[in-house]
C-alpha atoms as a PDB file:
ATOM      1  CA  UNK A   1     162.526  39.000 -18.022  1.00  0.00           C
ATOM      2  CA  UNK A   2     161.210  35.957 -16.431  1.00  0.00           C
ATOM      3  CA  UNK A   3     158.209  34.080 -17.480  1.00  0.00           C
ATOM      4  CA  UNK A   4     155.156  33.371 -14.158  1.00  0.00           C
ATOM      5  CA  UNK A   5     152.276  31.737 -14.341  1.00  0.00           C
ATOM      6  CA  UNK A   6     148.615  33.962 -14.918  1.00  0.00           C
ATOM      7  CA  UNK A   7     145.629  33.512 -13.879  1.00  0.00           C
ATOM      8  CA  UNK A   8     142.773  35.759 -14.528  1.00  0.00           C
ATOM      9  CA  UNK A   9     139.100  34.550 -13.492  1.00  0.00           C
ATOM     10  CA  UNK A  10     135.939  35.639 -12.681  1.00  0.00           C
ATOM     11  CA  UNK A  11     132.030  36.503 -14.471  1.00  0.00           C
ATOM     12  CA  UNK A  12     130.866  40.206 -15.286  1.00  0.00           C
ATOM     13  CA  UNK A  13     127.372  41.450 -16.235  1.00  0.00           C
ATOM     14  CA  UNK A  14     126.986  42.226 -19.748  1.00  0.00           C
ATOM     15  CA  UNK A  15     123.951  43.418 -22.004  1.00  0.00           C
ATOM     16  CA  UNK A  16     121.530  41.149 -22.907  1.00  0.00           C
ATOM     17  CA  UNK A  17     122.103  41.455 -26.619  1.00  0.00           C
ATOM     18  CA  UNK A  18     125.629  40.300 -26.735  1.00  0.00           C
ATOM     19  CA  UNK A  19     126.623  38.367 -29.639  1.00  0.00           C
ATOM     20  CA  UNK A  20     128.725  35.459 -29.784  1.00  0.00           C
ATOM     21  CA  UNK A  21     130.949  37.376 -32.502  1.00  0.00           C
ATOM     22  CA  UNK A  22     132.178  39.542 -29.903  1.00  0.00           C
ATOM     23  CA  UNK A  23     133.244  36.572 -27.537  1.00  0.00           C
ATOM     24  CA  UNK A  24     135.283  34.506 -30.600  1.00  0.00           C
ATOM     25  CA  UNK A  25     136.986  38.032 -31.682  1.00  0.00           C
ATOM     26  CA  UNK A  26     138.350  38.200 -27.725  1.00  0.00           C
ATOM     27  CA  UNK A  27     138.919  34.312 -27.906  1.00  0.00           C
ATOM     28  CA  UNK A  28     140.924  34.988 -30.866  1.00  0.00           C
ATOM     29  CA  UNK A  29     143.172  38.010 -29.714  1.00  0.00           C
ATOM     30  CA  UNK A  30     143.835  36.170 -26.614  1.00  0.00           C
ATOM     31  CA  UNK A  31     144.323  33.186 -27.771  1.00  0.00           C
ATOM     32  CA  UNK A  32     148.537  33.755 -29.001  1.00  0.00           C
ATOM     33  CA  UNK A  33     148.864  34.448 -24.863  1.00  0.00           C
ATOM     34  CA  UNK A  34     147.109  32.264 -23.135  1.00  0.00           C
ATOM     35  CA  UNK A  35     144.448  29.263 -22.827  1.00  0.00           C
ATOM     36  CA  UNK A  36     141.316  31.161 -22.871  1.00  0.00           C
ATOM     37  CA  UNK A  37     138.072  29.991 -21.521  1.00  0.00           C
ATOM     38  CA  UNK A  38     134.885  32.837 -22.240  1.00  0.00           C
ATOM     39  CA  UNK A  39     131.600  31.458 -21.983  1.00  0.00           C
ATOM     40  CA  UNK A  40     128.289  33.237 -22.152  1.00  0.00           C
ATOM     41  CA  UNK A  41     125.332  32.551 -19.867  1.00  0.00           C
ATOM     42  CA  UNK A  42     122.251  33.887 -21.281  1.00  0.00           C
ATOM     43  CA  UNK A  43     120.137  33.616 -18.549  1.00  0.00           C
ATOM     44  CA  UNK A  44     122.024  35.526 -16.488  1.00  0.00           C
ATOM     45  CA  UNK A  45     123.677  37.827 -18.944  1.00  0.00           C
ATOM     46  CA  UNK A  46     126.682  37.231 -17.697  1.00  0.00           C
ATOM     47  CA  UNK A  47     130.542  36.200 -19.253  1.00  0.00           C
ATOM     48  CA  UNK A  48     132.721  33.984 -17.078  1.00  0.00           C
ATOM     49  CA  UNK A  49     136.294  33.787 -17.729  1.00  0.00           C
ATOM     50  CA  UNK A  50     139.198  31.558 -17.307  1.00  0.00           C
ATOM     51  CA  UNK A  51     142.540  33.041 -18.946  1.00  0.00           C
ATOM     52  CA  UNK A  52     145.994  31.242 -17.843  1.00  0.00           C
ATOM     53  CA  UNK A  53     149.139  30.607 -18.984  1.00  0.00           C
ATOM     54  CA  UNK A  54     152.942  30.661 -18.420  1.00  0.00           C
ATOM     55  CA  UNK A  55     153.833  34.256 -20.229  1.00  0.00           C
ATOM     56  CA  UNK A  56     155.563  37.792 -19.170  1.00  0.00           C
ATOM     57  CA  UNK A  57     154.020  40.531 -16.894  1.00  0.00           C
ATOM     58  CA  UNK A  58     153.374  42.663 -20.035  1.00  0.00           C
ATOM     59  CA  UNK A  59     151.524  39.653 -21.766  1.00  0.00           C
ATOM     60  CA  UNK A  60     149.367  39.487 -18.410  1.00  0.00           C
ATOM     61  CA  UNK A  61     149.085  43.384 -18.953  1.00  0.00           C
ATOM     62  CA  UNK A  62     148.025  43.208 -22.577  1.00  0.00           C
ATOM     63  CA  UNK A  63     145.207  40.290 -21.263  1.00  0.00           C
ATOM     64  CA  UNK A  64     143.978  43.085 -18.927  1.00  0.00           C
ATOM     65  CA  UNK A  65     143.847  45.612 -21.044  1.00  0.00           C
ATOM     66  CA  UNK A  66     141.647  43.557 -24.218  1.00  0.00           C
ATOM     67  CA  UNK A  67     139.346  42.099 -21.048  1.00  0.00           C
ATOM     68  CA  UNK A  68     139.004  46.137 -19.314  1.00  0.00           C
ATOM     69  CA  UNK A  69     137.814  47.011 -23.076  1.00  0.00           C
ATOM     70  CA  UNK A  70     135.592  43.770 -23.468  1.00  0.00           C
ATOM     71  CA  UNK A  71     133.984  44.920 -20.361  1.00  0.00           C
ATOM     72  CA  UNK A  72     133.123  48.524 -20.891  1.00  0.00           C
ATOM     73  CA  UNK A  73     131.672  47.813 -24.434  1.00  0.00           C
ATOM     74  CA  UNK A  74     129.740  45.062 -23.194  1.00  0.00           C
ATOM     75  CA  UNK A  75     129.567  45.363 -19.573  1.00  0.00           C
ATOM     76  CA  UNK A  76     126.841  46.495 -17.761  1.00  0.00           C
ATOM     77  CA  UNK A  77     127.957  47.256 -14.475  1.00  0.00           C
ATOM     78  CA  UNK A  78     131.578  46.776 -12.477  1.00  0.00           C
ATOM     79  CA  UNK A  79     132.911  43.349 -11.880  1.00  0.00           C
ATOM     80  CA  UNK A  80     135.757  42.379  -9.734  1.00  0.00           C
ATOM     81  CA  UNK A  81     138.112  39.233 -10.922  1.00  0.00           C
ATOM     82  CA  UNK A  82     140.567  37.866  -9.448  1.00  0.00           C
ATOM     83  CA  UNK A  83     144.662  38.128 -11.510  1.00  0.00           C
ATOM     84  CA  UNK A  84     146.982  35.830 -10.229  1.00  0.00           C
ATOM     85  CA  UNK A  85     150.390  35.874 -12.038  1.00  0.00           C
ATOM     86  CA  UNK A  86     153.820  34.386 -10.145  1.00  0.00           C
ATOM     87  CA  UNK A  87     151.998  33.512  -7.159  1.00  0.00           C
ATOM     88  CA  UNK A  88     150.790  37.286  -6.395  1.00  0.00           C
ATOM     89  CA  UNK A  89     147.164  37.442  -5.961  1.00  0.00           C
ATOM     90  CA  UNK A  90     144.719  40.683  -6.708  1.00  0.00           C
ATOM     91  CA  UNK A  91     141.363  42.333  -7.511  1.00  0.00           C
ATOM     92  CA  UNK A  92     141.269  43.138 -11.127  1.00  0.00           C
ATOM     93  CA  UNK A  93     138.245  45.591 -11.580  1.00  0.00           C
ATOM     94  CA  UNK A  94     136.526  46.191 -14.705  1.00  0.00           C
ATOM     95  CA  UNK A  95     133.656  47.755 -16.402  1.00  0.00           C
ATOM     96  CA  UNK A  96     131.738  50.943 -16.378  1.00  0.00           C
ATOM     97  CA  UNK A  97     133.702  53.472 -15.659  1.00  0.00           C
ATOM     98  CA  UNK A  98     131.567  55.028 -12.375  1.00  0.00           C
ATOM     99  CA  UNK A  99     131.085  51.498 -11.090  1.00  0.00           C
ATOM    100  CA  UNK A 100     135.163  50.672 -11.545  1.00  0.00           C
ATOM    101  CA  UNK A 101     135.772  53.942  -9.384  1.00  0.00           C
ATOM    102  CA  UNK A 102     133.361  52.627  -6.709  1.00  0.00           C
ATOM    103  CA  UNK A 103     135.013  49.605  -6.431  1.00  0.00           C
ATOM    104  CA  UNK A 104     138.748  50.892  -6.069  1.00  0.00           C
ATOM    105  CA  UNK A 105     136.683  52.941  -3.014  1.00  0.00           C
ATOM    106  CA  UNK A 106     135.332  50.116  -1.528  1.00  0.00           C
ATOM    107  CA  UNK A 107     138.645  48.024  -1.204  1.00  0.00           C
ATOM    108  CA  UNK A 108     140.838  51.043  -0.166  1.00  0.00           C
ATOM    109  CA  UNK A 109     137.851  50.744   3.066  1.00  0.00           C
ATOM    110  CA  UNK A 110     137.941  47.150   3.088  1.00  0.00           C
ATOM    111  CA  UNK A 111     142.252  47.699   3.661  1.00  0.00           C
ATOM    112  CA  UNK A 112     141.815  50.295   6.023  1.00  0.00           C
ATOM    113  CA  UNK A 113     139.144  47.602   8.120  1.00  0.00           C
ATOM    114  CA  UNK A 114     141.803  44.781   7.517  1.00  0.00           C
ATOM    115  CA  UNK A 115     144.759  47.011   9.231  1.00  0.00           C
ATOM    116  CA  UNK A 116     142.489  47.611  12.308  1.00  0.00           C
ATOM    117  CA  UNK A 117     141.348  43.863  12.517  1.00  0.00           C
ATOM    118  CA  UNK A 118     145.090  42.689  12.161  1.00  0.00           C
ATOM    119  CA  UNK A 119     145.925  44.977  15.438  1.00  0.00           C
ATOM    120  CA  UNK A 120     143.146  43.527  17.231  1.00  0.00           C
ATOM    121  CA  UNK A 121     141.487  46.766  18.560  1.00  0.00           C
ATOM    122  CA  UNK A 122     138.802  47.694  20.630  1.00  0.00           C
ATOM    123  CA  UNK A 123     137.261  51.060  19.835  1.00  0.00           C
ATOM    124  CA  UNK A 124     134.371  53.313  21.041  1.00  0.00           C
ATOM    125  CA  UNK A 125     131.437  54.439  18.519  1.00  0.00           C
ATOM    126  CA  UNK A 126     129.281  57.263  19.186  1.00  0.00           C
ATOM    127  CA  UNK A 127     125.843  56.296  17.235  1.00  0.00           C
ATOM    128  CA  UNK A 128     124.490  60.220  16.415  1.00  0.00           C
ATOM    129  CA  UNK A 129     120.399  59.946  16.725  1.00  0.00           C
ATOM    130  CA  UNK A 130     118.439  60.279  13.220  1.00  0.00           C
ATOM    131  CA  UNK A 131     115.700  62.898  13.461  1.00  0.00           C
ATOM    132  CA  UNK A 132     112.758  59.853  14.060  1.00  0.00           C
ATOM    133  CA  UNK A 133     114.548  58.912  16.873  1.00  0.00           C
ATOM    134  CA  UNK A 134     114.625  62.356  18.695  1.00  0.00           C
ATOM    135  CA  UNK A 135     111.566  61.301  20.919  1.00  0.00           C
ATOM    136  CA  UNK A 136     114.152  58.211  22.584  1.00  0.00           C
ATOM    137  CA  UNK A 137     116.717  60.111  25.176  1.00  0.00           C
ATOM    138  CA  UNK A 138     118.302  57.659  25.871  1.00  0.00           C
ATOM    139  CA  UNK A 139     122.363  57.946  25.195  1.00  0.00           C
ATOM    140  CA  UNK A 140     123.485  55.542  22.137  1.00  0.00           C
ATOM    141  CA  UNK A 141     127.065  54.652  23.125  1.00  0.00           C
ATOM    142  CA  UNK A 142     128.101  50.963  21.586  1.00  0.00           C
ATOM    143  CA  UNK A 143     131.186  48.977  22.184  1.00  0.00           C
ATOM    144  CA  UNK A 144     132.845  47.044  19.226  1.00  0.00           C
ATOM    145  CA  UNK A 145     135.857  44.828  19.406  1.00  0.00           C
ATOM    146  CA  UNK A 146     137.459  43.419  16.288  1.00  0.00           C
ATOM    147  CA  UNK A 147     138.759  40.006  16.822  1.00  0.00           C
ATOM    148  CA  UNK A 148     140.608  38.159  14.065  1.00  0.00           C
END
């Protein structure tokens, strides 16, 4: 198996009450992998995260796995970080569960709006009237083009 290089960086929310105990255990278990960078802000409840190192996919893996668990213990809504590993970039989503699902939503839309910016299309939209807007009869037909 060959080795790459991993990245994994980014903040999440956590609860206000975290304690530093919790940070040193993940410092620790991640440690063996990788150089490991966790710091706390207490102002903004908040953890941001530096992980790297030369390792195997299924080290990267295990890094995801003890961070996904970090963050739904102590998370307090989703997060999106960025995992690099061999020169591959992607979103690495973690946290509460509902929030994490949301997420996956909202970049399966933001692929679907890249594909149609990449062809460079024009398309119609019909704008439906809301109910307060019943009075105005006038027809709501806008234009959009998508240039890159």
């Amino acid at each position: 198996m060959d080795k790459g290089m991993y990245v994994l960086s980014g903040s999440m929310p956590v609860h206000d009450d975290l304690e530093t105990e919790q940070i040193k255990r993940v410092r620790q278990h991640l440690g063996g992998f990788a150089t490991v960078y966790l710091a706390h802000d207490h102002t903004a409840n908040s953890v941001s995260l530096h992980i790297s190192g030369l390792m195997l996919r299924d080290d990267a893996r295990s890094i995801e796995k003890r961070i996904e668990k970090f963050a739904e213990e102590n998370g307090t809504a989703g997060a999106i970080l960025l995992s690099e590993w061999n020169g591959f970039s992607d979103w690495f989503m973690v946290g509460l569960n509902w929030h994490v699902q949301c997420l996956i939503k909202l970049e399966a839309v933001q692929e679907h709006f890249t594909r149609l910016i990449e062809r460079d299309l024009d398309f119609l939209v019909r704008l439906e009237r809301s109910e307060c807007d019943s009075a105005n009869l006038t027809p709501s037909m806008l234009r959009v083009c998508v240039d890159n």
